[in-house]
N, C-alpha and C. Protein backbone atom coordinates (compact mmCIF):
# COMPACT_ATOMS: atom_id res chain seq x y z
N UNK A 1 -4.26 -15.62 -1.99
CA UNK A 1 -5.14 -15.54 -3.14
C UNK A 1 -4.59 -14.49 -4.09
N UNK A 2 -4.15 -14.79 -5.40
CA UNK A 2 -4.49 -14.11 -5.82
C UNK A 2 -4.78 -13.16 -7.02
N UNK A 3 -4.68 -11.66 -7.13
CA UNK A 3 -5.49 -10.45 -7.44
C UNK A 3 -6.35 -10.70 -8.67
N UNK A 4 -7.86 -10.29 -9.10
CA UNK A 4 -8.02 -9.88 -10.07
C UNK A 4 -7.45 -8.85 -11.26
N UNK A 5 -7.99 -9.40 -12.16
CA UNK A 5 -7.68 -8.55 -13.33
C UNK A 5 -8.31 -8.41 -14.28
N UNK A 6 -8.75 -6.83 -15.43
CA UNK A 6 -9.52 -7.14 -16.33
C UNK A 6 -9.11 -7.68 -17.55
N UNK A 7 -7.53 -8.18 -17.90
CA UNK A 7 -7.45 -8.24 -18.49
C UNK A 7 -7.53 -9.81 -18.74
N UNK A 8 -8.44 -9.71 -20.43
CA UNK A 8 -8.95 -11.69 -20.40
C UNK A 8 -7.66 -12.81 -21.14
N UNK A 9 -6.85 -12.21 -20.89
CA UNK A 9 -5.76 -13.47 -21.45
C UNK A 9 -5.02 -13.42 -20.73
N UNK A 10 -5.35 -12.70 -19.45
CA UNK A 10 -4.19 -13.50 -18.04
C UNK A 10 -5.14 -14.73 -17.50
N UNK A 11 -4.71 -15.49 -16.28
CA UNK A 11 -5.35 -16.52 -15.50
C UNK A 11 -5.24 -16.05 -14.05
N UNK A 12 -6.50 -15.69 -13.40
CA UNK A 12 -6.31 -15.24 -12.29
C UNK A 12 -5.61 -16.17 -11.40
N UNK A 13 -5.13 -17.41 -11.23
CA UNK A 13 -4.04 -18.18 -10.85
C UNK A 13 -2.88 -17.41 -10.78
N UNK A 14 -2.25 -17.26 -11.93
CA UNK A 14 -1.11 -16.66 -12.34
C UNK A 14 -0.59 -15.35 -11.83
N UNK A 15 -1.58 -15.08 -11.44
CA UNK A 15 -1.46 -14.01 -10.73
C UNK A 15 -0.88 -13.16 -9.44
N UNK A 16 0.55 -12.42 -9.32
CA UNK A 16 0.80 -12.49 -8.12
C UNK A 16 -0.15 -11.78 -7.18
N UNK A 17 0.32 -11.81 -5.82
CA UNK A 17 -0.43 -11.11 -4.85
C UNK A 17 0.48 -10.03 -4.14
N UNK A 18 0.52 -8.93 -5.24
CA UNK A 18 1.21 -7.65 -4.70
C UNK A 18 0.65 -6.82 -4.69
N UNK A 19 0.78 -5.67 -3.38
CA UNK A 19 0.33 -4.72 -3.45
C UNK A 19 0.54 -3.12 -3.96
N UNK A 20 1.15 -3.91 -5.25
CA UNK A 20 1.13 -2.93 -6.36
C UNK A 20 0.90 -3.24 -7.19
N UNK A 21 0.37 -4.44 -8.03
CA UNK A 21 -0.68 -5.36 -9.01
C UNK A 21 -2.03 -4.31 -8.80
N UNK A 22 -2.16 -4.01 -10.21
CA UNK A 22 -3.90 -3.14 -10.27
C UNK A 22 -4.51 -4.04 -11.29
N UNK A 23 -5.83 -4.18 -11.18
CA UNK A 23 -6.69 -4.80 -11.79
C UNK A 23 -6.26 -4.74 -13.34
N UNK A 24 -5.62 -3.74 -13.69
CA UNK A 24 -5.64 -3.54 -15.19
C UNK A 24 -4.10 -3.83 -15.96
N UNK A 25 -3.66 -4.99 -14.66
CA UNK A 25 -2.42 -5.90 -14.94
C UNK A 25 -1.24 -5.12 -15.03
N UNK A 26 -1.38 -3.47 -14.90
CA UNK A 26 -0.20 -3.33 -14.93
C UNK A 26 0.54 -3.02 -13.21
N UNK A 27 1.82 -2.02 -12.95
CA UNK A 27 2.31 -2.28 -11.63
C UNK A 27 1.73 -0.68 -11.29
N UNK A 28 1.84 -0.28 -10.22
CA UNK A 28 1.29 0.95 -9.67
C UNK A 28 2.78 1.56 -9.03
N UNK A 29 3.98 0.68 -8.37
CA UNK A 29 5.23 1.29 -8.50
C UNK A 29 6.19 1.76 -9.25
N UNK A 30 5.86 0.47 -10.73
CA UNK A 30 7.10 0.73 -11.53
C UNK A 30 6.38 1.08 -12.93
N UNK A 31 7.60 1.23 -13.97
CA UNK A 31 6.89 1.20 -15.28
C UNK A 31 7.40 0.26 -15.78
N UNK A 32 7.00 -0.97 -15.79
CA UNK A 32 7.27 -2.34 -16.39
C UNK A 32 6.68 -2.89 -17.50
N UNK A 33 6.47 -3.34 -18.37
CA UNK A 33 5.78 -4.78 -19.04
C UNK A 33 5.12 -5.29 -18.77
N UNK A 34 5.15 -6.00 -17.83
CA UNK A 34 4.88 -7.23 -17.31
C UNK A 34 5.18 -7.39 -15.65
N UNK A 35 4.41 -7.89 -14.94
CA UNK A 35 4.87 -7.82 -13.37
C UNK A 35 5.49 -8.69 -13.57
N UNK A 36 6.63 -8.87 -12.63
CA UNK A 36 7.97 -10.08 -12.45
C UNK A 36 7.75 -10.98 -11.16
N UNK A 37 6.63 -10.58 -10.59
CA UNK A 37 5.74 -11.41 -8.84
C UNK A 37 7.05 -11.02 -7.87
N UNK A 38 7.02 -12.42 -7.37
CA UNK A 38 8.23 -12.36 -6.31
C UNK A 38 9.42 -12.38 -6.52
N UNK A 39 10.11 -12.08 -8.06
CA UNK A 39 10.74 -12.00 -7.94
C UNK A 39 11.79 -10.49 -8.19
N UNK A 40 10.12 -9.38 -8.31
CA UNK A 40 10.85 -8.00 -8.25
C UNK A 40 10.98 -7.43 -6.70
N UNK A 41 11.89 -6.32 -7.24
CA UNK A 41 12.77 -5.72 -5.85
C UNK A 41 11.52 -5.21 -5.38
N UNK A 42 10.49 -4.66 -5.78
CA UNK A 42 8.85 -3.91 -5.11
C UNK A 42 8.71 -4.73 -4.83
N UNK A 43 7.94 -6.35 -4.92
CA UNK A 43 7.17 -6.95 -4.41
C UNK A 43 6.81 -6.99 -2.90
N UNK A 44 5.29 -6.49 -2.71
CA UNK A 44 5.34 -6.91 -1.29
C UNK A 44 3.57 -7.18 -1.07
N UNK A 45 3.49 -8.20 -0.20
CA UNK A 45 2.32 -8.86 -0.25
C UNK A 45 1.21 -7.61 0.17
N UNK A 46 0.29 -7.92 -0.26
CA UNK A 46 -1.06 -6.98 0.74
C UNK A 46 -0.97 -6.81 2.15
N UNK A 47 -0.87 -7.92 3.08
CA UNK A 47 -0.45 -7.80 4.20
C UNK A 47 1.07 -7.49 4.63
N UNK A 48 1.44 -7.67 4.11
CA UNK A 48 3.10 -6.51 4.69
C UNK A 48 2.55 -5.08 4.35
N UNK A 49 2.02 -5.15 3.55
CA UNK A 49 1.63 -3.61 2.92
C UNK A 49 0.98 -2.96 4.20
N UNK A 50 0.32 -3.81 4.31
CA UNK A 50 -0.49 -3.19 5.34
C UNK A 50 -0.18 -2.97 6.97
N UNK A 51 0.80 -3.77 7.10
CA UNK A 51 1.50 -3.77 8.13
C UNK A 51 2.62 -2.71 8.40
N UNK A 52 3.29 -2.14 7.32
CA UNK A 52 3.88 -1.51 6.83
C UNK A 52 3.15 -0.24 6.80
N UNK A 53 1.96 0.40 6.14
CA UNK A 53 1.47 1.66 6.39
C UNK A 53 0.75 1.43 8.08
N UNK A 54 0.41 0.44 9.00
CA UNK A 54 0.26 0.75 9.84
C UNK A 54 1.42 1.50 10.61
N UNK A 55 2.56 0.93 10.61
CA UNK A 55 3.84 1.30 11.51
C UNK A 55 4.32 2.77 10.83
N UNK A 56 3.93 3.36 9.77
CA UNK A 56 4.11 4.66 9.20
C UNK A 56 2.68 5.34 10.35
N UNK A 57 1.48 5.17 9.93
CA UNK A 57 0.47 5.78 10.70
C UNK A 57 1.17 5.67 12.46
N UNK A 58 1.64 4.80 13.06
CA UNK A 58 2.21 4.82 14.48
C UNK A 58 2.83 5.74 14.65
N UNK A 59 4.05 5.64 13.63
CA UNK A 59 5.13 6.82 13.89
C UNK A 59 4.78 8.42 13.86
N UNK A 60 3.77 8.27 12.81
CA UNK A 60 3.30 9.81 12.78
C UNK A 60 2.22 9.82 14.31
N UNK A 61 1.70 9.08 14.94
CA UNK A 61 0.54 9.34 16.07
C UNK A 61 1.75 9.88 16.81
N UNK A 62 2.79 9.33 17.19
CA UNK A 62 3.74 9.66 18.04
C UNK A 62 4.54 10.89 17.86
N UNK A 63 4.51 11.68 17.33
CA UNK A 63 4.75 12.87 16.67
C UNK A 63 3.85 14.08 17.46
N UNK A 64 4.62 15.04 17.86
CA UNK A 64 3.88 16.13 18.30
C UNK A 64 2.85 16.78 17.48
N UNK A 65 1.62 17.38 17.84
CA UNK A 65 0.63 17.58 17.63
C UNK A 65 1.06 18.57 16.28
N UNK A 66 1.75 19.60 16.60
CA UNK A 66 2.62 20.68 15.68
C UNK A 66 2.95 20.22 14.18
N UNK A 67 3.32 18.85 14.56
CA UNK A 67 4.25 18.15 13.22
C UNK A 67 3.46 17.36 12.66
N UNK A 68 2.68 17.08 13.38
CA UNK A 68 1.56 16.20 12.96
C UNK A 68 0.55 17.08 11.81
N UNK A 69 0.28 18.34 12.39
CA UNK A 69 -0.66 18.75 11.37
C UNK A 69 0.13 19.74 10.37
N UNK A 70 1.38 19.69 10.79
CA UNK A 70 2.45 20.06 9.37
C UNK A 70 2.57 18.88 8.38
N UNK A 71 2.18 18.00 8.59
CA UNK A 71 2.70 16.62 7.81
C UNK A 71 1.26 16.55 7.00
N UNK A 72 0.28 16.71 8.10
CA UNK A 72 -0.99 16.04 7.33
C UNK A 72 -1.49 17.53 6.01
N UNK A 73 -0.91 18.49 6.34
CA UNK A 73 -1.38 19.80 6.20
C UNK A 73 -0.56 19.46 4.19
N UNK A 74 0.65 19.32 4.13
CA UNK A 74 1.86 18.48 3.21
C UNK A 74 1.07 17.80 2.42
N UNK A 75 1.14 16.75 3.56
CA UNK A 75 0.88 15.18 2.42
C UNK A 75 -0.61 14.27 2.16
N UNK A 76 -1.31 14.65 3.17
CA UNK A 76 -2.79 14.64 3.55
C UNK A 76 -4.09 15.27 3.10
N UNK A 77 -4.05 16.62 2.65
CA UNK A 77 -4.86 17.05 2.66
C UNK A 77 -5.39 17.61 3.82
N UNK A 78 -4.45 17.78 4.52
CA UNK A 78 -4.98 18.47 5.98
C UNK A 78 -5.54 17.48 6.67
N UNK A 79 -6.06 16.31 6.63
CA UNK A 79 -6.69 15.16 7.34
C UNK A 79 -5.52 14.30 8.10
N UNK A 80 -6.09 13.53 9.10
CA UNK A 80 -4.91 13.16 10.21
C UNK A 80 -5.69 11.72 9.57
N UNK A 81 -5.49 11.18 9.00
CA UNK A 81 -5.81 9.41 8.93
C UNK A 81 -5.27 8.87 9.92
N UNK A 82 -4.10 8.85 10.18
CA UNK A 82 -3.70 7.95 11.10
C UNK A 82 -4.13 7.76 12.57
N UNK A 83 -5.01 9.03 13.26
CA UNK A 83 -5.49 9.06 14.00
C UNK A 83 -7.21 8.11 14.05
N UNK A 84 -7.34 7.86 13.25
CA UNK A 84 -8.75 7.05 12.62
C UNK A 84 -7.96 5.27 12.81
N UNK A 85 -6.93 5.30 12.16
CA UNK A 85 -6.71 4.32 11.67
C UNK A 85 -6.02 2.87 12.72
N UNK A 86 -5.43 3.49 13.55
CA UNK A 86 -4.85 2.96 14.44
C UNK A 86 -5.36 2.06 15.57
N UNK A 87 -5.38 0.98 15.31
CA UNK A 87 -6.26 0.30 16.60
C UNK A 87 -5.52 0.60 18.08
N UNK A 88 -6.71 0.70 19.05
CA UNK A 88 -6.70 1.14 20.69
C UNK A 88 -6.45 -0.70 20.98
N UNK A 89 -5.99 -0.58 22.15
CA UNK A 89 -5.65 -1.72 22.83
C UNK A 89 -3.92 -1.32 22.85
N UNK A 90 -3.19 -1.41 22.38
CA UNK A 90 -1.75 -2.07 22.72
C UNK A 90 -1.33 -0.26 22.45
């Protein structure tokens, strides 16, 4: 599906489904014009996206406790998300 947008002379059809597409049609990675969909070097769906910051949140769980709250302390805000975020089972 996809993304909305506010802007009224696109067609939400037309629309790619990246997860760097913001509602307000422009890109959130690059400084472009115009999004180019699948066929820019960013493009990447919502679900890779998300698949993708899961395996970042993994790598940091696996990380000593030390580095862990050096990282979150950095880039976080002092908050450990990835410890929230991570599904139990596997």
């Amino acid at each position: 599906m996809a993304a909305y947008t506010l802007r009224s002379n696109l067609n939400w059809v037309d629309l790619p489904d990246c997860a760097h597409f913001m509602e307000n049609g422009k890109c959130s990675a690059l400084r472009v014009d115009s999004c180019e969909g699948a066929r820019c070097a960013f493009y990447r769906s919502r679900e890779k996206e998300a698949a993708a910051q899961l395996a970042v949140y993994r790598r940091l769980a696996a990380c000593d406790a030390a580095t862990q709250q050096r990282i979150a302390s950095r880039y976080y805000g002092g908050q450990l998300p990835w410890l929230h975020t991570i599904p139990t089972g596997k």
